[in-house]
N, C-alpha and C. Protein backbone atom coordinates (compact mmCIF):
# COMPACT_ATOMS: atom_id res chain seq x y z
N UNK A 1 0.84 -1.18 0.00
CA UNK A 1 0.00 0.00 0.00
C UNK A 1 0.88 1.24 0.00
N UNK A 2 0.81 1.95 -0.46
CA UNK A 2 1.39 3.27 -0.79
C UNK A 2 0.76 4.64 0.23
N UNK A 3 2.13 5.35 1.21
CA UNK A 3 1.28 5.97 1.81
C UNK A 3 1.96 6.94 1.67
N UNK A 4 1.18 8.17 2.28
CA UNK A 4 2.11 9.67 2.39
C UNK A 4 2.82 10.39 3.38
N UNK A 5 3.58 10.41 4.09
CA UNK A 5 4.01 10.30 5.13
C UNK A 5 5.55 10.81 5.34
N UNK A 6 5.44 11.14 6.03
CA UNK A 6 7.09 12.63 6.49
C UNK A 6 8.41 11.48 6.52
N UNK A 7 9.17 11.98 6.05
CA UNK A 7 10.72 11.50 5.54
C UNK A 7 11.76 12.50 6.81
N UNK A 8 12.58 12.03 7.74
CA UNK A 8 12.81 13.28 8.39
C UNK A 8 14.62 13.40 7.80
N UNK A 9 14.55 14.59 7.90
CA UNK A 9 16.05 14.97 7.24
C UNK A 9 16.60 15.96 8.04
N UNK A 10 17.59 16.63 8.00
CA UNK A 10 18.42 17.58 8.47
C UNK A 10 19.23 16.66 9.81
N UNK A 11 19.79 17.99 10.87
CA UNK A 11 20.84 17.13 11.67
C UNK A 11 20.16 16.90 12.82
N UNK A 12 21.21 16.74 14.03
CA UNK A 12 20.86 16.12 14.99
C UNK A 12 20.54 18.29 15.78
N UNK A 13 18.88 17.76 16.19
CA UNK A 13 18.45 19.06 17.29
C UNK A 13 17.75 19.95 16.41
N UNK A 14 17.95 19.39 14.79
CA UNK A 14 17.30 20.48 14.11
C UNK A 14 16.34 19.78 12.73
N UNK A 15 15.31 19.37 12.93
CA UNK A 15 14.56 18.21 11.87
C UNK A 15 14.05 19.06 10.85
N UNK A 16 14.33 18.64 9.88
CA UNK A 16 13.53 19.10 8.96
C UNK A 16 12.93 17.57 7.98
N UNK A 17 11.66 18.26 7.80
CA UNK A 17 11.13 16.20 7.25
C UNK A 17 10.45 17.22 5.54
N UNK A 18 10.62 15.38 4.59
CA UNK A 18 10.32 15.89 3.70
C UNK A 18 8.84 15.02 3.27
N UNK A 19 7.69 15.33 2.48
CA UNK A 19 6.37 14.67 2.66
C UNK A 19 6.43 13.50 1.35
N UNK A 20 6.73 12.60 1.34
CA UNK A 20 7.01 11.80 0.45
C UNK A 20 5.60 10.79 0.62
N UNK A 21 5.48 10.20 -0.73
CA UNK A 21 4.52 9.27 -0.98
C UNK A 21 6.07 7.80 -1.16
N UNK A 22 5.51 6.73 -1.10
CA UNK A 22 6.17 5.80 -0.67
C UNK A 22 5.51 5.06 -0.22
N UNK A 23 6.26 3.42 -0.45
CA UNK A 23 5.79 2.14 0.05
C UNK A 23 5.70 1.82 1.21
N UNK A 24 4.47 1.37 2.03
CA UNK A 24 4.29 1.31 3.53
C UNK A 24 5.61 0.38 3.88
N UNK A 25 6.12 -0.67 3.53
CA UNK A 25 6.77 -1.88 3.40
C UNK A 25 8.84 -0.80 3.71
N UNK A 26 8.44 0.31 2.73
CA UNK A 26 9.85 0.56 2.98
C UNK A 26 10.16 1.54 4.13
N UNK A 27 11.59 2.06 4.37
CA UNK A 27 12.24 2.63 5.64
C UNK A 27 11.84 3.64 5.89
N UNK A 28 11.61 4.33 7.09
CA UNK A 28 11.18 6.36 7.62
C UNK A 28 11.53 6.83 6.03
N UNK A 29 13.16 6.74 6.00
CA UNK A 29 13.85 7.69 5.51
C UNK A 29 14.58 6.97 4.40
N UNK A 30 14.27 6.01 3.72
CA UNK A 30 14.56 5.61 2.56
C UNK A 30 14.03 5.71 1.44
N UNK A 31 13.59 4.63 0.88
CA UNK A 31 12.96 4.78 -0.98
C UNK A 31 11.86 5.49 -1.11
N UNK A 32 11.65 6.43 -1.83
CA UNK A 32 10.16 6.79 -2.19
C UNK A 32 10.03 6.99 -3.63
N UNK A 33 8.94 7.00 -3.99
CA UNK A 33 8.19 7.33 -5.31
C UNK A 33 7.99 8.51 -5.90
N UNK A 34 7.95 9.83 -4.75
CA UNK A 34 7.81 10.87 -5.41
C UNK A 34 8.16 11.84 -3.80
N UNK A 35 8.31 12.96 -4.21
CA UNK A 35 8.66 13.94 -2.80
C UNK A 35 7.46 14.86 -3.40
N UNK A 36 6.57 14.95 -2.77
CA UNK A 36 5.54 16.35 -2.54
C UNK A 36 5.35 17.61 -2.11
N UNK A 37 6.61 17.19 -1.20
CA UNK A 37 6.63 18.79 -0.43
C UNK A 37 7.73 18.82 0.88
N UNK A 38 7.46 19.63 2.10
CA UNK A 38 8.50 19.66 2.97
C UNK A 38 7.65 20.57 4.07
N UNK A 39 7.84 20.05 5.21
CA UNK A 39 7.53 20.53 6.63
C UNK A 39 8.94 20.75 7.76
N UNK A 40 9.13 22.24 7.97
CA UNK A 40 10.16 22.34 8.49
C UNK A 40 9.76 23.36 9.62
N UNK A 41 9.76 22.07 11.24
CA UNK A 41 8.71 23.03 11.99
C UNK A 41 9.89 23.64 12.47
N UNK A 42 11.67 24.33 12.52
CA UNK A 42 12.17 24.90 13.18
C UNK A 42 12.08 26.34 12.17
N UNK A 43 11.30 26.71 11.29
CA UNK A 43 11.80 27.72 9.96
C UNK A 43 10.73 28.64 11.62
N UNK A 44 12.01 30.01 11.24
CA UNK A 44 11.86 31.58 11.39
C UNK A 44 12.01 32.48 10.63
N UNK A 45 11.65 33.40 10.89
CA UNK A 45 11.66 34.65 10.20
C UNK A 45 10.73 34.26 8.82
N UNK A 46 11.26 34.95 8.04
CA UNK A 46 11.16 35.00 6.32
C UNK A 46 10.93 33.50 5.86
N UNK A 47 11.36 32.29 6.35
CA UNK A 47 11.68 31.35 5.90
C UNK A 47 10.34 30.38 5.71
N UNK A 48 10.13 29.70 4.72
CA UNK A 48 9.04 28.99 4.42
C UNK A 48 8.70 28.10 5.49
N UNK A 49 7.91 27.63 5.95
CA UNK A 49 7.76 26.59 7.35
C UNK A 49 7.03 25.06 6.58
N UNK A 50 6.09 25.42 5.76
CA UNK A 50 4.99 24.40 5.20
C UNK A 50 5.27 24.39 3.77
N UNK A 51 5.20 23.42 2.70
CA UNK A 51 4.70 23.74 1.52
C UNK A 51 4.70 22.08 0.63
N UNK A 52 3.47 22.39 -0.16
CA UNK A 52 2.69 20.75 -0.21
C UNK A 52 2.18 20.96 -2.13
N UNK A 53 3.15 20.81 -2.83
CA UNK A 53 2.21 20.14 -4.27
C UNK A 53 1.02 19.32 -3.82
N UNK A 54 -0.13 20.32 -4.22
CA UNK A 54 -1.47 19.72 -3.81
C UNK A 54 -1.83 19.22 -4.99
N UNK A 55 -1.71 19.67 -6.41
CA UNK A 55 -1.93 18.37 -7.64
C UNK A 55 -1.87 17.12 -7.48
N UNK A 56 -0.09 16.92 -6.76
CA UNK A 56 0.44 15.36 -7.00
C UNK A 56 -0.22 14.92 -5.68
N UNK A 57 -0.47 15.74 -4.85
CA UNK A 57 -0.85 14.86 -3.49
C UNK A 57 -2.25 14.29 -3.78
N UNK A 58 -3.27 15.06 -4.28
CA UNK A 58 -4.93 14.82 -4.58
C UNK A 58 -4.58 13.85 -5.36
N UNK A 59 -3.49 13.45 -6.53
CA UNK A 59 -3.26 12.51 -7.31
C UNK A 59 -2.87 11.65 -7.10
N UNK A 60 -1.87 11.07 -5.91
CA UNK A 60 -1.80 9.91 -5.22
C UNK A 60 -2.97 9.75 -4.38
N UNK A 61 -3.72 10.36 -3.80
CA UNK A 61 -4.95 10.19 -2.88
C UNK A 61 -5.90 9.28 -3.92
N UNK A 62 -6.26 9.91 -4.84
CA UNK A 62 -6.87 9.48 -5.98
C UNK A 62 -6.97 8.15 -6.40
N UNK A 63 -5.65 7.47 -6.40
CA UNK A 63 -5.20 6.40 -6.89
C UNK A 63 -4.82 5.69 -5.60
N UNK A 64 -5.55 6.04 -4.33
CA UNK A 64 -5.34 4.80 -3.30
C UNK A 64 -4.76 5.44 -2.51
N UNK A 65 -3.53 5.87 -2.57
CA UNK A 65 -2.24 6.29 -0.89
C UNK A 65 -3.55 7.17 0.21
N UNK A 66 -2.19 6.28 1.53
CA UNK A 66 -3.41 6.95 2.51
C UNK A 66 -2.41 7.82 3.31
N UNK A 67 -3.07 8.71 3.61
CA UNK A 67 -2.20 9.97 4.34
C UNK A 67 -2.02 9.42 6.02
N UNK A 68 -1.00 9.68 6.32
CA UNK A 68 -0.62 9.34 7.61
C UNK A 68 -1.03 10.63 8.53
N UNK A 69 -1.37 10.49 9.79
CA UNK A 69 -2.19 11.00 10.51
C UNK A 69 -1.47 12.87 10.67
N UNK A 70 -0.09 12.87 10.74
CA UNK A 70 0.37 14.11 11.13
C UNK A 70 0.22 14.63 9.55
N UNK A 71 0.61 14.36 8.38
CA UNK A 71 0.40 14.39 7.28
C UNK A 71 -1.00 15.04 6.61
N UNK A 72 -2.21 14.48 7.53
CA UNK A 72 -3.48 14.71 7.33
C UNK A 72 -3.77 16.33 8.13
N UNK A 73 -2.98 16.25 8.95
CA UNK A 73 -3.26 17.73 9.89
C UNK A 73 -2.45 18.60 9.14
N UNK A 74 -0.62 18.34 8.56
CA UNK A 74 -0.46 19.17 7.98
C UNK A 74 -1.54 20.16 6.90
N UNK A 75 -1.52 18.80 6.17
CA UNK A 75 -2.56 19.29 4.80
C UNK A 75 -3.54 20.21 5.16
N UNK A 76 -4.50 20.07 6.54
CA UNK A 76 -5.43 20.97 6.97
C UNK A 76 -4.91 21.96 6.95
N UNK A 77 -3.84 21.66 8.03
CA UNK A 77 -3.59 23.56 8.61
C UNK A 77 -3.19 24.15 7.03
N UNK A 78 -2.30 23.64 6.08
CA UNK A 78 -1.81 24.32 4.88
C UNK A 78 -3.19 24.97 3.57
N UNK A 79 -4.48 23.69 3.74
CA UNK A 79 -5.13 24.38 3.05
C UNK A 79 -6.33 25.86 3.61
N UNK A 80 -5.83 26.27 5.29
CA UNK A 80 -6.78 26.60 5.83
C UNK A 80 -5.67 28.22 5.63
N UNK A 81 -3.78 28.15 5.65
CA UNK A 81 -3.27 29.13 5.16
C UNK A 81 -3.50 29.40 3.88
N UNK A 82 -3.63 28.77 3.16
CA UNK A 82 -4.05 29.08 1.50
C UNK A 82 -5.15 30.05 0.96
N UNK A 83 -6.31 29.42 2.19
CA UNK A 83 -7.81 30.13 1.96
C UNK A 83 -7.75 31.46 1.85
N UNK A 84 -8.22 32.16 1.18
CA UNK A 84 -8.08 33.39 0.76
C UNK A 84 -9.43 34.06 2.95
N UNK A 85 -8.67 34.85 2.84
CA UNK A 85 -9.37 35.77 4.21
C UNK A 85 -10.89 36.33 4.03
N UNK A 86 -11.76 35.95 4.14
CA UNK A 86 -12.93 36.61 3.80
C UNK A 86 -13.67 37.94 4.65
């Protein structure tokens, strides 16, 4: 089964994870199929914190992958920054 789910990268005290779709079967931080995006909860200032290709993600959703639970909240909070302010 193919899921979507955070890859974590950077060093030791400072994580930065990347949102990869990938085989349930393979490692945290090994093989994947495609990279979607990147969650980097230490970003300050100016610096991007969230950001999610929502095409390819609705497009693996589409075709089966299931979003892993922190994955599923990212996506919220990111499409709730997106929403235009009414």
């Amino acid at each position: 089964m193919v899921v979507i789910r955070l890859a974590r990268g950077g060093s030791k005290k400072r994580p930065f994870y990347n949102i990869v779709a990938t085989d349930s079967r393979n490692r945290r931080d090994g093989r994947f199929n495609e990279r979607i995006g990147f969650y980097n909860p230490m970003a300050s200032g100016a610096a991007l914190r969230l950001s999610i290709n929502e095409a390819s993600l609705n497009a693996w959703v589409a075709n089966g992958a299931q979003m892993s639970d922190t994955v599923a909240r990212l996506y919220k909070e990111f499409k709730k920054a997106a929403a235009p302010a009414a």
